[in-house]
Protein backbone atom coordinates (compact mmCIF):
# COMPACT_ATOMS: atom_id res chain seq x y z
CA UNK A 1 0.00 0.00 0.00
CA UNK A 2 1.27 3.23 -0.81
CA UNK A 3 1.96 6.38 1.91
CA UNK A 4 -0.72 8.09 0.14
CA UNK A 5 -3.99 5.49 0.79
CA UNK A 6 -2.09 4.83 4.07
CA UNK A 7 -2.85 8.77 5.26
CA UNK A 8 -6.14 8.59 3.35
CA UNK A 9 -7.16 5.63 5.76
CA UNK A 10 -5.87 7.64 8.89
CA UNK A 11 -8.17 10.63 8.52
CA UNK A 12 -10.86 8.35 7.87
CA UNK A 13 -9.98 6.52 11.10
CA UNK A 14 -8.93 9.43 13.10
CA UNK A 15 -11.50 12.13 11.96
CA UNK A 16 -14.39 10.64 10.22
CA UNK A 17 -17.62 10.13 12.33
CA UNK A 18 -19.60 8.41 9.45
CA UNK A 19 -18.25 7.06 6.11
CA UNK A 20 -15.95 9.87 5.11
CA UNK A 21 -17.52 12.94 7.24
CA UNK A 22 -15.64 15.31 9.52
CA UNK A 23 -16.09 18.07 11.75
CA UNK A 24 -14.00 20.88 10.69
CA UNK A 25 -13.76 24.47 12.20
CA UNK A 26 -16.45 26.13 10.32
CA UNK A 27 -18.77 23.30 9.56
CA UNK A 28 -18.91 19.53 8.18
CA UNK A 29 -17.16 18.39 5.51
CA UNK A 30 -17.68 15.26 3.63
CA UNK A 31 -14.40 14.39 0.91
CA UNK A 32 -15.30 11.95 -2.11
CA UNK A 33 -12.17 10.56 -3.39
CA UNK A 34 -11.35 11.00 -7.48
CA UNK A 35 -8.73 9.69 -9.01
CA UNK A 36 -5.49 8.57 -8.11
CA UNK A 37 -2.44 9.48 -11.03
CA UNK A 38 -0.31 6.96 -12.16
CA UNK A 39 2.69 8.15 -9.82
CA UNK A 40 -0.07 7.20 -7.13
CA UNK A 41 -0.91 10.67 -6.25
CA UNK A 42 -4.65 10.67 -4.91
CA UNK A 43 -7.05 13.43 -5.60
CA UNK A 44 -10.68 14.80 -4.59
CA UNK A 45 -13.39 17.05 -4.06
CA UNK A 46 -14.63 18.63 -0.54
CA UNK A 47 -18.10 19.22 0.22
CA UNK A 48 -19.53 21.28 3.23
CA UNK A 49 -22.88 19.88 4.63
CA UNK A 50 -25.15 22.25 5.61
CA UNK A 51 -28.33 21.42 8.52
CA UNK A 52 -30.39 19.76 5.69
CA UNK A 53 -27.60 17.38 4.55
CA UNK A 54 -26.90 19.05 1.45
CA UNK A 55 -23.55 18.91 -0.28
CA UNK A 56 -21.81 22.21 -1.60
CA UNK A 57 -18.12 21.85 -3.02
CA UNK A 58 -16.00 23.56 -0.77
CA UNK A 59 -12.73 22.63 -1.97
CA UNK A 60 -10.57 19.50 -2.54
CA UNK A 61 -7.98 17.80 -1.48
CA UNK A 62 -4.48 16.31 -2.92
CA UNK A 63 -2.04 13.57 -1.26
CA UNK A 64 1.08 13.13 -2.74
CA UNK A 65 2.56 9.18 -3.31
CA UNK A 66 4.95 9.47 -0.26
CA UNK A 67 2.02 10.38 1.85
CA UNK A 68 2.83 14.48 2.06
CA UNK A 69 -0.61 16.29 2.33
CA UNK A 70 -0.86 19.18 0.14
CA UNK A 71 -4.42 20.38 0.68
CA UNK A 72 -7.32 19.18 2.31
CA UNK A 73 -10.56 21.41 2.72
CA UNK A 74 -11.58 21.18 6.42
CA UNK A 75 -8.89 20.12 8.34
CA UNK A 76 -6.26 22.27 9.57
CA UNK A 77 -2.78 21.96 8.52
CA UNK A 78 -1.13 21.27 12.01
CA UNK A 79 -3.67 17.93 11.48
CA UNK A 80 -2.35 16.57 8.00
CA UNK A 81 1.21 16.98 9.07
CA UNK A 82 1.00 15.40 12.05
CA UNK A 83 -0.91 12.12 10.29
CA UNK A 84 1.73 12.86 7.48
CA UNK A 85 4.19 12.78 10.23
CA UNK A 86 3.24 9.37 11.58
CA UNK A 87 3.05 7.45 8.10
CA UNK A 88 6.34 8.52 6.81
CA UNK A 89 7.96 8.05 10.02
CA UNK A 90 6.13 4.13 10.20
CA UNK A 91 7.43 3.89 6.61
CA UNK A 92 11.48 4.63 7.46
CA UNK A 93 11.20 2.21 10.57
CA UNK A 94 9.77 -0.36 7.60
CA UNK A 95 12.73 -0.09 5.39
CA UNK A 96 15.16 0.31 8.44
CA UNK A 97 13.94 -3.03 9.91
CA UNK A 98 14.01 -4.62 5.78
CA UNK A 99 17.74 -3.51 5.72
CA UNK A 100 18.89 -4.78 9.34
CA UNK A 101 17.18 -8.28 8.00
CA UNK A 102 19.22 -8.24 4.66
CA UNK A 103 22.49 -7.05 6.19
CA UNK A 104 21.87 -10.49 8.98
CA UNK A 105 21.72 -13.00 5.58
CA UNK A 106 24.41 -11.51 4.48
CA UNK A 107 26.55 -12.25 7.55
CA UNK A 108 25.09 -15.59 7.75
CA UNK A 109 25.81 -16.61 4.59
């Protein structure tokens, strides 16, 4: 799974109350995710809810393939670095961990 869907699934986790809703500061926000680009960028529309439920685009939002949050309607920025923060850091202890295994076969061997 790419760093991008990997922050994608921790808003959902951490600030959606129902499918892909969120409280932000000046209202609720709903994000519908478009598409994602070939370099695995993943990109999407914003919509503020109003008291009826009604949907009105309020922005979008855009993740970059090593998980860096660019925009995202709704959510403050101290928020998306912070998640950004956590994947990329669980990412580095990933590959750390991968290379401690190879250099082991190689002494083994």
């Amino acid at each position: 799974m790419i760093n991008a869907q990997k922050v994608l699934d921790n808003i959902k986790e951490q600030l959606c109350h129902e499918g892909t809703t969120y409280k932000g500061k000046s209202g609720t926000y709903k994000y519908i995710v478009g598409r994602t680009t070939t370099d695995g960028t993943i990109n999407g529309v914003v919509h503020k809810i109003d008291e009826e439920g009604n949907g009105k685009t309020a922005g979008s939002f855009k993740i970059l393939a090593d998980g860096t949050v660019t925009r995202f309607t709704g959510i403050a920025t101290k928020t998306t670095l912070a998640i950004t923060k956590s994947v990329q850091s669980e990412q580095s202890e990933v590959a750390v961990e991968e290379s401690q295994d190879e250099t082991q076969e190689a002494i083994a061997v």
